[in-house]
N, C-alpha and C. Protein backbone atom coordinates (compact mmCIF):
# COMPACT_ATOMS: atom_id res chain seq x y z
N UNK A 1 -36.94 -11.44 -11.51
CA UNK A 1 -35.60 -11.53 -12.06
C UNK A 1 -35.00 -12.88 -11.75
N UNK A 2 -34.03 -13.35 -12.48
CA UNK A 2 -33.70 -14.49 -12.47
C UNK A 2 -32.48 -14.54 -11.48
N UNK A 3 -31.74 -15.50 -11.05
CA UNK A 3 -30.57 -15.32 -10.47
C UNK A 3 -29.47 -15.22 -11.13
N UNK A 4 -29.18 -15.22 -12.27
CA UNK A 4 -28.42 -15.14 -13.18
C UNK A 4 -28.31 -13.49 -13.62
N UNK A 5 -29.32 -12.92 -13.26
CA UNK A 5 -29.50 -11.54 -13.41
C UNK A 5 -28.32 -10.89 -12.92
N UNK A 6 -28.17 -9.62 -13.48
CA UNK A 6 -26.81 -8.59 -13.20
C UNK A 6 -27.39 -8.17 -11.29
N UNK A 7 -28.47 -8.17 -10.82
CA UNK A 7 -28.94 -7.58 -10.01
C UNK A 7 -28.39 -8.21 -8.73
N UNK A 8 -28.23 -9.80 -8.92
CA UNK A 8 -28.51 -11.07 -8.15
C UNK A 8 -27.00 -11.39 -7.71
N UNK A 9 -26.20 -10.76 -9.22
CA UNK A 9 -24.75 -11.67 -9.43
C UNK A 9 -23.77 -11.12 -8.41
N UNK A 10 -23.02 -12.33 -8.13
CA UNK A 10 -21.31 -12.03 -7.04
C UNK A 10 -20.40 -11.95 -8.53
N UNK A 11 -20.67 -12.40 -9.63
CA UNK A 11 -19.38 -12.24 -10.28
C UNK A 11 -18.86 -10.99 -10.74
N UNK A 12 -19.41 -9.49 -10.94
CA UNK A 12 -18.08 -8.51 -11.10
C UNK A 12 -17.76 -8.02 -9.45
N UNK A 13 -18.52 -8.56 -8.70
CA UNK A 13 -17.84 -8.11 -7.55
C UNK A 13 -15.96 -8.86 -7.06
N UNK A 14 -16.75 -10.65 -7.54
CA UNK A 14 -15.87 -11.72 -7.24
C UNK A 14 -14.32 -11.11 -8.35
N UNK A 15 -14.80 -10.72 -9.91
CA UNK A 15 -14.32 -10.26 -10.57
C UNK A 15 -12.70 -9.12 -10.20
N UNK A 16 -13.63 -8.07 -9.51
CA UNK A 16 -12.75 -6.66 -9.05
C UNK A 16 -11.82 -7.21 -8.22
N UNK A 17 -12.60 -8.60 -6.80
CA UNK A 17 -11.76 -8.68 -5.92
C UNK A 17 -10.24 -9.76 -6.74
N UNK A 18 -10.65 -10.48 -7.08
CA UNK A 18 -9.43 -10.87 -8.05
C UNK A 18 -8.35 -10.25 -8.75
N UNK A 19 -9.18 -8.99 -9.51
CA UNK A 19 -8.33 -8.18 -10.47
C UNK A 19 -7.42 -6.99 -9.32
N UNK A 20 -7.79 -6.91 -8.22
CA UNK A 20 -7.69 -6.15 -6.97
C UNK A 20 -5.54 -5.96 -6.89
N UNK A 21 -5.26 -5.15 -6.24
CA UNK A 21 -4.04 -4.57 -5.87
C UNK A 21 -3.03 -5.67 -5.37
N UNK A 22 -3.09 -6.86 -5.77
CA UNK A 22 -2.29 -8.14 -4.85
C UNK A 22 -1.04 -7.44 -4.45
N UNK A 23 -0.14 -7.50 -5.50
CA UNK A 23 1.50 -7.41 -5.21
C UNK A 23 2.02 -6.58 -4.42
N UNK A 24 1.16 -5.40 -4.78
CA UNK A 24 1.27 -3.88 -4.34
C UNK A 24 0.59 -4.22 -2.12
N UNK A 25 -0.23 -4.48 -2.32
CA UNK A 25 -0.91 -5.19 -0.97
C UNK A 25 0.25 -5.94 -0.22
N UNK A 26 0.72 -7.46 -0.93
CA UNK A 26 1.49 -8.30 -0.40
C UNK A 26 2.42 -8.19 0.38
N UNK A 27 2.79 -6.81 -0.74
CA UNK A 27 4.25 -5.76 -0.12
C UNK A 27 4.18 -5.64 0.96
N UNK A 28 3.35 -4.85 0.85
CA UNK A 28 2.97 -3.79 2.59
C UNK A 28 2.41 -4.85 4.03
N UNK A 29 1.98 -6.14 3.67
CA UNK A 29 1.58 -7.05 4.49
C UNK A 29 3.36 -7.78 4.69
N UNK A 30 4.00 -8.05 3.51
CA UNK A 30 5.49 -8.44 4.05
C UNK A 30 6.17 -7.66 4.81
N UNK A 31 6.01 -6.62 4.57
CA UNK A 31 6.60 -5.32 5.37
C UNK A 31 6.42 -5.35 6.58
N UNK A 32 4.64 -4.83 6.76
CA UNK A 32 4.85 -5.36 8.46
C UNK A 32 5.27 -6.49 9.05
N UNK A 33 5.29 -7.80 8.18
CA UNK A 33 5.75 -8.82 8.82
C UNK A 33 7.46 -9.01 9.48
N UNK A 34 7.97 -8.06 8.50
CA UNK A 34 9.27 -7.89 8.65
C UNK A 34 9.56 -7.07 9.73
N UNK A 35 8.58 -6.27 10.01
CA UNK A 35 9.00 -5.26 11.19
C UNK A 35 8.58 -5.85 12.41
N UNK A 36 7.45 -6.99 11.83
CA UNK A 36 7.08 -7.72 13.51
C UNK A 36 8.44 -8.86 14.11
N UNK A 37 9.33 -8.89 13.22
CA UNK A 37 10.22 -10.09 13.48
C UNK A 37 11.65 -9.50 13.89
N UNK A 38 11.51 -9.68 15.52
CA UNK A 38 12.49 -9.21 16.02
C UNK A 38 14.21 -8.85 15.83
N UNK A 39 14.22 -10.41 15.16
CA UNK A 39 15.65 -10.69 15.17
C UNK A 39 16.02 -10.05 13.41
N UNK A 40 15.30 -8.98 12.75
CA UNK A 40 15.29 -8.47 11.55
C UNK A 40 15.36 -7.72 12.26
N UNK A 41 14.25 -7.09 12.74
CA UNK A 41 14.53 -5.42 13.06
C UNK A 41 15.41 -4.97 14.33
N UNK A 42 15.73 -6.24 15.51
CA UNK A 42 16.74 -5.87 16.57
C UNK A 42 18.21 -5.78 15.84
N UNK A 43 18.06 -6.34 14.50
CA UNK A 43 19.86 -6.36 14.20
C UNK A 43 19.89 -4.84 13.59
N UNK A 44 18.39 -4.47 12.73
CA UNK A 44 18.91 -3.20 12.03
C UNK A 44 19.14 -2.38 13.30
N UNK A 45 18.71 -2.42 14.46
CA UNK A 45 18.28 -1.00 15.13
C UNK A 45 19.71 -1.55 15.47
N UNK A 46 20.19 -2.52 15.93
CA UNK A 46 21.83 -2.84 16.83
C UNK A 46 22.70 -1.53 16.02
N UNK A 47 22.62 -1.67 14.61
CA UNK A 47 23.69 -0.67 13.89
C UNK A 47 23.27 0.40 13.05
N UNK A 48 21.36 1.00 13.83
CA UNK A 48 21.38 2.16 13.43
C UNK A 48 20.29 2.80 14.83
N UNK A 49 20.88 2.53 16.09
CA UNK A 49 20.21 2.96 16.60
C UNK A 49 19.30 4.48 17.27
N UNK A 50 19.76 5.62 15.85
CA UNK A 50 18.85 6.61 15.84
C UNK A 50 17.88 6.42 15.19
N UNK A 51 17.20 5.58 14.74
CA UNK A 51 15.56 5.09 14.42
C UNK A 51 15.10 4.60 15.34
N UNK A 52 15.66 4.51 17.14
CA UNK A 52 14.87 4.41 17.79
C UNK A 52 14.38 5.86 18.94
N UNK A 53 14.97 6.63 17.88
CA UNK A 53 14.78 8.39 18.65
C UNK A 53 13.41 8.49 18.79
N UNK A 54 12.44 8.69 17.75
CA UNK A 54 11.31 8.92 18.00
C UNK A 54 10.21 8.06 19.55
N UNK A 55 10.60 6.52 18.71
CA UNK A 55 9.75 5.62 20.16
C UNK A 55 10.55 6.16 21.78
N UNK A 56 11.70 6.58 21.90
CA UNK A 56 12.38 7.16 22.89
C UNK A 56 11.16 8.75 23.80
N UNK A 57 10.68 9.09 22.62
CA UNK A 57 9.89 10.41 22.78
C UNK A 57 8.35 9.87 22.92
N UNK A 58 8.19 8.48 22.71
CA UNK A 58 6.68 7.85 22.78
C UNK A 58 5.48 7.69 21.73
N UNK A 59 6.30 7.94 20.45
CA UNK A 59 6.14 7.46 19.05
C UNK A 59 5.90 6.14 19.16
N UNK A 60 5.42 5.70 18.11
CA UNK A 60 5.13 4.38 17.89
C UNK A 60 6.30 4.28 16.46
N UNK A 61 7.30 2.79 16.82
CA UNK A 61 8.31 2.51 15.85
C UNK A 61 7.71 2.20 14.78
N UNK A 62 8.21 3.01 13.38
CA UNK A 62 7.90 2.03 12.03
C UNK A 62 6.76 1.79 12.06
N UNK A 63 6.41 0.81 11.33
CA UNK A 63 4.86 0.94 10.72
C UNK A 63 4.42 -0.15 11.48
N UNK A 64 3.08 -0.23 11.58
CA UNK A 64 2.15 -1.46 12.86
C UNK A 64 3.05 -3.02 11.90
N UNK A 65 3.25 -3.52 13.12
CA UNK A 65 3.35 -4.62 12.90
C UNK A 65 2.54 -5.94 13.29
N UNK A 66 3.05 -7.05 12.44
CA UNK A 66 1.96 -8.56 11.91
C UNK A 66 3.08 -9.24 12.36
N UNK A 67 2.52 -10.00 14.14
CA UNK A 67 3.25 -10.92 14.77
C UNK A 67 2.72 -11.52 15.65
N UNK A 68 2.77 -12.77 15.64
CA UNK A 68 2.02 -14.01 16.23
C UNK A 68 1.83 -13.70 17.76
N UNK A 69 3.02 -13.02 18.70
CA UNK A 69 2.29 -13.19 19.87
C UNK A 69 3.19 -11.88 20.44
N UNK A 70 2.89 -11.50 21.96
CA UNK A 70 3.66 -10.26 22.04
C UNK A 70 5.00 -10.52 21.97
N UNK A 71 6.05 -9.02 21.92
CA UNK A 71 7.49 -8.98 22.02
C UNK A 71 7.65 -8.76 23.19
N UNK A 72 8.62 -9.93 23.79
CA UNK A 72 9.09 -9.40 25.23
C UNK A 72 7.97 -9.13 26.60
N UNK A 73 8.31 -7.89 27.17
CA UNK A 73 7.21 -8.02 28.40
C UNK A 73 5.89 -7.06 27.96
N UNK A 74 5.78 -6.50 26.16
CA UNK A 74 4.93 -6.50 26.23
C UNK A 74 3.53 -7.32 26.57
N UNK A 75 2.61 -6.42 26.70
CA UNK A 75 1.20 -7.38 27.42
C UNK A 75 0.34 -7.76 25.80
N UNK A 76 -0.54 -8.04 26.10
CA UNK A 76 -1.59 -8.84 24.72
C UNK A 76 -2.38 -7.83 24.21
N UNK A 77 -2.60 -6.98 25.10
CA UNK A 77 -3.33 -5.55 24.59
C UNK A 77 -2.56 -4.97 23.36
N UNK A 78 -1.22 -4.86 24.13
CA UNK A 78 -0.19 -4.04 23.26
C UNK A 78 -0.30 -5.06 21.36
N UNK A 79 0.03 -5.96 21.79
CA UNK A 79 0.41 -6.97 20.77
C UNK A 79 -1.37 -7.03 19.47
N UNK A 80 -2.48 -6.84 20.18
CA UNK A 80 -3.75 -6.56 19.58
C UNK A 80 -3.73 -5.27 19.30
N UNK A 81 -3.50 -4.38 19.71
CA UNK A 81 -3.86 -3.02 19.05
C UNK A 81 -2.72 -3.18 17.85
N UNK A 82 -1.96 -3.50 18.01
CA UNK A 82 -0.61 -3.64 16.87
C UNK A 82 -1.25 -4.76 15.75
N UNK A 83 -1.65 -5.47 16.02
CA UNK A 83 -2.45 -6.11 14.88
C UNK A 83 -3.58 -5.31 14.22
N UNK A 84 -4.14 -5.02 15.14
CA UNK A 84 -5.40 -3.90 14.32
C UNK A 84 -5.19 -3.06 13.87
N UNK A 85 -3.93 -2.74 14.24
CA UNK A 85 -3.19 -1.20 13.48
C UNK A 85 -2.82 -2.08 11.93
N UNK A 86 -2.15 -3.16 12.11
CA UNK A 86 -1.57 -3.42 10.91
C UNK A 86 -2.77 -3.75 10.08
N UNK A 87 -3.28 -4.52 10.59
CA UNK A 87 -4.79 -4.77 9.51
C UNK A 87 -5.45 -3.59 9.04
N UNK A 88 -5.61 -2.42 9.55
CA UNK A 88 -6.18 -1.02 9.15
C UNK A 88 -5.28 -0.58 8.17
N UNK A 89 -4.09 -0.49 8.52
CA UNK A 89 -3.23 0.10 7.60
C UNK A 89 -3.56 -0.53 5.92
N UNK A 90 -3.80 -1.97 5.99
CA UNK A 90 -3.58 -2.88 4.90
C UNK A 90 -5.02 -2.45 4.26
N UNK A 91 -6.00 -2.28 4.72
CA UNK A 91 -7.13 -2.25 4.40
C UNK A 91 -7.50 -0.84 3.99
N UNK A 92 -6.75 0.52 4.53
CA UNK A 92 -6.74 1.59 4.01
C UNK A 92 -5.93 1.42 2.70
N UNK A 93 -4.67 0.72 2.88
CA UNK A 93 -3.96 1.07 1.38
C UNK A 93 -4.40 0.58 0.04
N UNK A 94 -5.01 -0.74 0.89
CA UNK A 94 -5.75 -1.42 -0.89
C UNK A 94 -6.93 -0.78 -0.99
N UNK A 95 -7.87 0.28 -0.33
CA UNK A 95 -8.69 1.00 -0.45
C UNK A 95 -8.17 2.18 -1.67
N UNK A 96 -7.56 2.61 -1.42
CA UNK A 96 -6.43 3.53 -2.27
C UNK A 96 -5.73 3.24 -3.50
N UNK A 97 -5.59 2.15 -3.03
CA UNK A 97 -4.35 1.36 -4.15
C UNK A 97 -5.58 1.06 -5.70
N UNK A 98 -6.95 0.68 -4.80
CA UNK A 98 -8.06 -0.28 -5.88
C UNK A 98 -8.36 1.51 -6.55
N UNK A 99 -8.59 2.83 -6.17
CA UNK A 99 -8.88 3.71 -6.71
C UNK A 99 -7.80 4.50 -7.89
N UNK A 100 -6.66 4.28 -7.24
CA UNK A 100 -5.98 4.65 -8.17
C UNK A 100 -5.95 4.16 -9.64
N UNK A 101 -6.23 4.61 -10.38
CA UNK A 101 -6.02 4.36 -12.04
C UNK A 101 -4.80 4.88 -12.68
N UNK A 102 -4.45 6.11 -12.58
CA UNK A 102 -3.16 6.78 -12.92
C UNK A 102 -2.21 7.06 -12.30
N UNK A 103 -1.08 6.83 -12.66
CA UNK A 103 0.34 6.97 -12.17
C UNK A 103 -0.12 5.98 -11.00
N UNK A 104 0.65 4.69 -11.33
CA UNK A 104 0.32 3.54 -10.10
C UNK A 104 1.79 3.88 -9.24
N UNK A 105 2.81 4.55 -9.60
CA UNK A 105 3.82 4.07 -8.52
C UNK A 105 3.41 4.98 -7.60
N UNK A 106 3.22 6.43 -7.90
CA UNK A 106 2.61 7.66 -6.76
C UNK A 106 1.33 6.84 -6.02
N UNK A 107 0.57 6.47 -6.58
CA UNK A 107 -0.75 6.03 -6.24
C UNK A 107 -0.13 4.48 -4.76
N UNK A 108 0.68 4.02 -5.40
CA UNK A 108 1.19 2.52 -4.58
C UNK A 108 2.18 3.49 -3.11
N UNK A 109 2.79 4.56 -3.73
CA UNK A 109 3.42 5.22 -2.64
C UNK A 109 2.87 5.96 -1.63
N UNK A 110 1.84 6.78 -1.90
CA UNK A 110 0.78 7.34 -1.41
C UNK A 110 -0.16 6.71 -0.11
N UNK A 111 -0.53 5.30 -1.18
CA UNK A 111 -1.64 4.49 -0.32
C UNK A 111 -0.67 4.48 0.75
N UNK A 112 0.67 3.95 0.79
CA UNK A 112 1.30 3.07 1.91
C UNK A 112 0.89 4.19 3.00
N UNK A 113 2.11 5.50 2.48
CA UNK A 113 2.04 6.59 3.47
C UNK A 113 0.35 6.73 4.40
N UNK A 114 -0.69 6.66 3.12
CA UNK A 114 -1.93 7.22 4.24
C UNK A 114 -2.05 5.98 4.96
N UNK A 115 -2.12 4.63 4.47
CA UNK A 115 -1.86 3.45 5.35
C UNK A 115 -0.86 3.08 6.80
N UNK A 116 0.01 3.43 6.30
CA UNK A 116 0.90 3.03 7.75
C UNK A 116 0.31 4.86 9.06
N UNK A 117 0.14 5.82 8.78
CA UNK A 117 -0.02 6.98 8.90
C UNK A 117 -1.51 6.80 9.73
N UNK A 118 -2.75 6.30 8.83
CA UNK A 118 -3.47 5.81 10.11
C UNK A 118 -3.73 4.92 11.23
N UNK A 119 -2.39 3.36 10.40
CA UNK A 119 -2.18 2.55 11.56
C UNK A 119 -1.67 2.90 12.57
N UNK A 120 -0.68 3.86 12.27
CA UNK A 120 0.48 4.35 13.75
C UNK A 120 -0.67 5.19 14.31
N UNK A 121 -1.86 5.83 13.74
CA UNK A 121 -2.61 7.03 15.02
C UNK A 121 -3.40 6.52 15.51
N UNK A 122 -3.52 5.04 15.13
CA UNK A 122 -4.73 3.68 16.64
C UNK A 122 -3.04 3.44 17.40
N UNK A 123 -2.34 3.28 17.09
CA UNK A 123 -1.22 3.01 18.05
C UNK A 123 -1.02 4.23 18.99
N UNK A 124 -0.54 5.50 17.96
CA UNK A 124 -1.02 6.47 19.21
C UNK A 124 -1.79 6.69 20.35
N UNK A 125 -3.13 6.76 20.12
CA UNK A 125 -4.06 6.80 20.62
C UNK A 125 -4.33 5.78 21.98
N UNK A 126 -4.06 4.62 21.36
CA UNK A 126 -3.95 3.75 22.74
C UNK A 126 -2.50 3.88 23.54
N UNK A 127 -1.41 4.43 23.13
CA UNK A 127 -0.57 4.92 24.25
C UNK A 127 -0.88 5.98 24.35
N UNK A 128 -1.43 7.03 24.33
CA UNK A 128 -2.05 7.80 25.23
C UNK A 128 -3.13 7.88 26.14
N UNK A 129 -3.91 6.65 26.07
CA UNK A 129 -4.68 6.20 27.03
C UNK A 129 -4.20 5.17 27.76
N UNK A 130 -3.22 4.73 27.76
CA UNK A 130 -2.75 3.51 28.18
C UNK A 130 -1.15 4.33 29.12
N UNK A 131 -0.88 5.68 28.94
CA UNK A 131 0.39 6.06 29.95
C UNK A 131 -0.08 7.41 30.11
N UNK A 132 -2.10 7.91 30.28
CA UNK A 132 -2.90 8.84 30.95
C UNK A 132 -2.24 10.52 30.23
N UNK A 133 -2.13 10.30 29.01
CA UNK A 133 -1.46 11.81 28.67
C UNK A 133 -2.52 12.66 28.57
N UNK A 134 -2.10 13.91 29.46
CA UNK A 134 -2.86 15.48 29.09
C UNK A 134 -3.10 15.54 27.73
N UNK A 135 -4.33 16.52 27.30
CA UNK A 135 -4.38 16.73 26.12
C UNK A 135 -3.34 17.41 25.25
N UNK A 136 -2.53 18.00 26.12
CA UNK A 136 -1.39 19.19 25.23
C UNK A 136 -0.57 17.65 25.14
N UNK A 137 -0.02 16.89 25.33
CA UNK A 137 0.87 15.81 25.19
C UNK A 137 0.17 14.76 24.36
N UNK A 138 -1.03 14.95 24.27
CA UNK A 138 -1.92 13.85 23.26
C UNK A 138 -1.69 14.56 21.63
N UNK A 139 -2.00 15.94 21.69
CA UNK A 139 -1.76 16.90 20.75
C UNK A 139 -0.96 16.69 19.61
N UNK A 140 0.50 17.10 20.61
CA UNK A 140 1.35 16.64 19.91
C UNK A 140 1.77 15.38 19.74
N UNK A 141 1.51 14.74 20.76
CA UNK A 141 1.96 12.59 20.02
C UNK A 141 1.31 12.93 18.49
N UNK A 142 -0.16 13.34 18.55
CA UNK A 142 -0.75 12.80 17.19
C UNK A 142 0.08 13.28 16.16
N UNK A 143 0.33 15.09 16.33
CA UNK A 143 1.28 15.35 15.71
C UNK A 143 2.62 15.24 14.81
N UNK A 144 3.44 14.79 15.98
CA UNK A 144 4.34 14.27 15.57
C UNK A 144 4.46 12.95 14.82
N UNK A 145 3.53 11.73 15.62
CA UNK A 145 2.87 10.63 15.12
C UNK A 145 3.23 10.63 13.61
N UNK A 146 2.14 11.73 13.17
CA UNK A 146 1.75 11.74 11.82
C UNK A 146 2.58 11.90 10.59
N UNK A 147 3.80 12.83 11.27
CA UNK A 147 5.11 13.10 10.91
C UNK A 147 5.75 12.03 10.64
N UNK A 148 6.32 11.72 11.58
CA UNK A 148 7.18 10.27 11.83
C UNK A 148 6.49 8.81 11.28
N UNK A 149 5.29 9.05 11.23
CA UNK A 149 4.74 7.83 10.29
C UNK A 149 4.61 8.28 8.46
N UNK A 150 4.63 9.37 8.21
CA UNK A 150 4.54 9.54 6.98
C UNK A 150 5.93 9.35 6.30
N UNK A 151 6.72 9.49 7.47
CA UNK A 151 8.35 9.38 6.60
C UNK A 151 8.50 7.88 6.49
N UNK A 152 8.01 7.29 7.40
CA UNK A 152 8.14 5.39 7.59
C UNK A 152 7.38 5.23 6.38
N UNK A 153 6.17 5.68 6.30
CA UNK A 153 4.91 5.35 5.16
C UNK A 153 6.10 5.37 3.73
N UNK A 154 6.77 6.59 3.69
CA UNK A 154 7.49 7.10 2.50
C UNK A 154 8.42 5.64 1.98
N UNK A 155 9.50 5.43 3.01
CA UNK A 155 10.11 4.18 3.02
C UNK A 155 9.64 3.10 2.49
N UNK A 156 8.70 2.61 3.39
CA UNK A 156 7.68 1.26 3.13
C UNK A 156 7.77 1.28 1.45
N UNK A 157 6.70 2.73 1.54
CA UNK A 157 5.90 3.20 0.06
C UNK A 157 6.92 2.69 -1.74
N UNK A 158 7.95 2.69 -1.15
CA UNK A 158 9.34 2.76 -2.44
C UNK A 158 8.16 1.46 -2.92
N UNK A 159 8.93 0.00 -2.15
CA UNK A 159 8.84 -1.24 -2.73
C UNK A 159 7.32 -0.91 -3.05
N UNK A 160 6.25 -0.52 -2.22
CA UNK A 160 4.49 -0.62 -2.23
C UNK A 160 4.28 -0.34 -3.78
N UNK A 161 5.25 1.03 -4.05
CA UNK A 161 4.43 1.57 -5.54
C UNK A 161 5.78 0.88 -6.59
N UNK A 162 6.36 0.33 -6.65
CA UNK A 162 7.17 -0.11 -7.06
C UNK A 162 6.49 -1.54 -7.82
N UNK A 163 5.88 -2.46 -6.50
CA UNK A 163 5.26 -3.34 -7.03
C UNK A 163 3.80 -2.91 -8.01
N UNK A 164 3.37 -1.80 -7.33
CA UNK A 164 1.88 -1.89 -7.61
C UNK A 164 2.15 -1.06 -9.18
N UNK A 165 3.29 -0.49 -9.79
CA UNK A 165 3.63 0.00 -10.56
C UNK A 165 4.00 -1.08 -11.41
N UNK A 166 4.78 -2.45 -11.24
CA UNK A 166 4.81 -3.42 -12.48
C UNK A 166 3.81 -4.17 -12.53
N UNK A 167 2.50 -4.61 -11.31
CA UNK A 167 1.71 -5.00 -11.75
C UNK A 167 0.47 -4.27 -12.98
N UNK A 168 0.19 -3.46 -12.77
CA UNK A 168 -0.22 -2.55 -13.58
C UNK A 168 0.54 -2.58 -15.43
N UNK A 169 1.58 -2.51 -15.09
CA UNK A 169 2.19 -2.75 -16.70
C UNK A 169 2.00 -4.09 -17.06
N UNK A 170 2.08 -5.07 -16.27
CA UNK A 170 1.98 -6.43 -16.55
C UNK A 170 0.54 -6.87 -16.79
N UNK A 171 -0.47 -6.29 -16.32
CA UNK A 171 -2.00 -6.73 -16.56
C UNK A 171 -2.19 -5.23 -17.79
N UNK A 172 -1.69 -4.60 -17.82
CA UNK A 172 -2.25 -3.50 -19.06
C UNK A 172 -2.86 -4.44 -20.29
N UNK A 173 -3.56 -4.71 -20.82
CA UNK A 173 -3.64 -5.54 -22.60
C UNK A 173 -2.92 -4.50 -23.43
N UNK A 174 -2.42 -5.57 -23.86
CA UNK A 174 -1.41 -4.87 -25.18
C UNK A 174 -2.02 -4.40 -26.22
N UNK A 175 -1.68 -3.06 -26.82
CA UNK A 175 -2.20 -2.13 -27.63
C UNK A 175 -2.15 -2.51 -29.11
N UNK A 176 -2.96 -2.70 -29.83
CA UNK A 176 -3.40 -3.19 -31.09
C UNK A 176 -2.47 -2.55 -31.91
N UNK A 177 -2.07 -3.57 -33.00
CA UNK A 177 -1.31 -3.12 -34.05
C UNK A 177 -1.47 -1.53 -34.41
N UNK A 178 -1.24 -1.05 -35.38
CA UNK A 178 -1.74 0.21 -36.13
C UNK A 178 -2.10 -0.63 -37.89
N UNK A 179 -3.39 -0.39 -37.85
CA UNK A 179 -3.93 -0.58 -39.34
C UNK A 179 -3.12 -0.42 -40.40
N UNK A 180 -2.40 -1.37 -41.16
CA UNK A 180 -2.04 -1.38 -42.46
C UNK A 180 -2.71 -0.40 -43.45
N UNK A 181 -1.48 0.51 -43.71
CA UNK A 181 -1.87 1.39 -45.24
C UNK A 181 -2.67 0.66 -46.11
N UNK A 182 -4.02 1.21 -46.70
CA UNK A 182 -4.59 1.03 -47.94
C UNK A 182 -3.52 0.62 -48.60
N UNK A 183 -3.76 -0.55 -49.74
CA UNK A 183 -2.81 -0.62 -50.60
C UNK A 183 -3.21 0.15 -52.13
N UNK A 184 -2.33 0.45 -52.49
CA UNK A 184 -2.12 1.52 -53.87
C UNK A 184 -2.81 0.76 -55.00
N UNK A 185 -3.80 1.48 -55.73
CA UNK A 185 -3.99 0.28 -56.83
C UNK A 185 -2.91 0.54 -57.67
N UNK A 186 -2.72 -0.92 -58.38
CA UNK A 186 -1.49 -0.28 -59.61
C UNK A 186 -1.28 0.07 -60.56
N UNK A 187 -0.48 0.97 -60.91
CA UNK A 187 -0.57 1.71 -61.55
C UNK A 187 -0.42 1.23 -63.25
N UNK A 188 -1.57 1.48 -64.37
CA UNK A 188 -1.42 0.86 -65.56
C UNK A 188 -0.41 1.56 -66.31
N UNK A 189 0.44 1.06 -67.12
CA UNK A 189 0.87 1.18 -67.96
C UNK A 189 0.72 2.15 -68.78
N UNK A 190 1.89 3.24 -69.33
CA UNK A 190 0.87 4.25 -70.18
C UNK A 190 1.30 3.68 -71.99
N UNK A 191 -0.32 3.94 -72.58
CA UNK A 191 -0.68 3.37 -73.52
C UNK A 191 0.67 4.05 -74.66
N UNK A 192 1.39 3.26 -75.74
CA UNK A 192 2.18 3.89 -76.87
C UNK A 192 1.89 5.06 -77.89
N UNK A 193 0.62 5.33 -77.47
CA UNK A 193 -0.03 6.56 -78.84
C UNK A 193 -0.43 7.76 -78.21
N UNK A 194 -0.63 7.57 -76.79
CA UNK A 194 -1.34 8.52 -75.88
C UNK A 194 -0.33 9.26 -75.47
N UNK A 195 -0.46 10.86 -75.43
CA UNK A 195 0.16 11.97 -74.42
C UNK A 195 -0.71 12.49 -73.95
């Protein structure tokens, strides 16, 4: 076979990754960025501070966040599992996002939710190994976790399927005219002698 062969080729792979979920993606990567940036999310929590009820109970806040180095006296562990959470999350949703074909805004809302939903349960997971919880207290973290991240996921999800919903209309190809009526032949004249 040649290299030019379908067997050999990167281009419908190179292809898909191009044609791939950008906007809808971008979202959810701005998102966490927004939640990694303190002085955004310390002003919302200043004047709504019952969104910090759950992390109070040992939840993980909002969805993993994408931030250059730790917050405060967190340690580097903390600040790496929070990156890997956010990178999982991103990598589950455009997993989701690339399958969906129908109804892109459910499909863009969806991904986020199962996206942020498995980032927050590597966040779980390492605070429960990281502050030694019994299994009945691991239980429910995941539990609740899953809860409290699917409603964040929900949030996120608006703008996620929102975007991934006009990209989709915007790459659709536009639907072909409708075929012009046959034209009528015309009609002759009726002859002066004929009935």
């Amino acid at each position: 076979m040649s290299v030019q062969s379908g067997a050999f080729s990167a281009r419908p792979s190179i292809q898909r990754i191009g044609a791939g979920p950008w906007p809808a993606t971008a979202t959810l990567v701005l998102a966490s960025i927004v939640f990694g940036v303190w002085s955004i999310t310390g002003r919302i929590l200043t004047f709504n501070p019952e969104l910090l009820i759950p992390s109070a109970i040992g939840l993980p806040f909002g969805i993993p966040p994408l931030r250059l180095y730790p917050l405060g006296d967190t340690t580097w562990s903390f600040w790496l599992v929070d990156v890997v959470a956010a990178l999982v999350m991103v990598a589950v949703a455009w997993a989701q996002l690339i399958g969906g074909r129908r109804r892109p805004f459910l499909v863009g809302l969806l991904a986020a939710v199962l996206g942020v939903v498995v980032g927050n349960l590597i966040r779980v997971v390492f605070l429960s190994f990281e502050t030694h919880q019994g299994l009945g207290t691991y239980a429910l973290a995941v539990l609740l976790g899953t809860i409290v991240s699917a409603l964040w996921g929900a949030v996120v999800g608006l703008p996620v399927g929102l975007a991934h919903l006009l990209d989709r209309r915007l790459r659709r190809p536009a639907e072909p005219a409708p075929p012009a009526p046959p034209a009528r032949p015309a009609r002759r004249p009726a002859r002066a002698g004929a009935r």
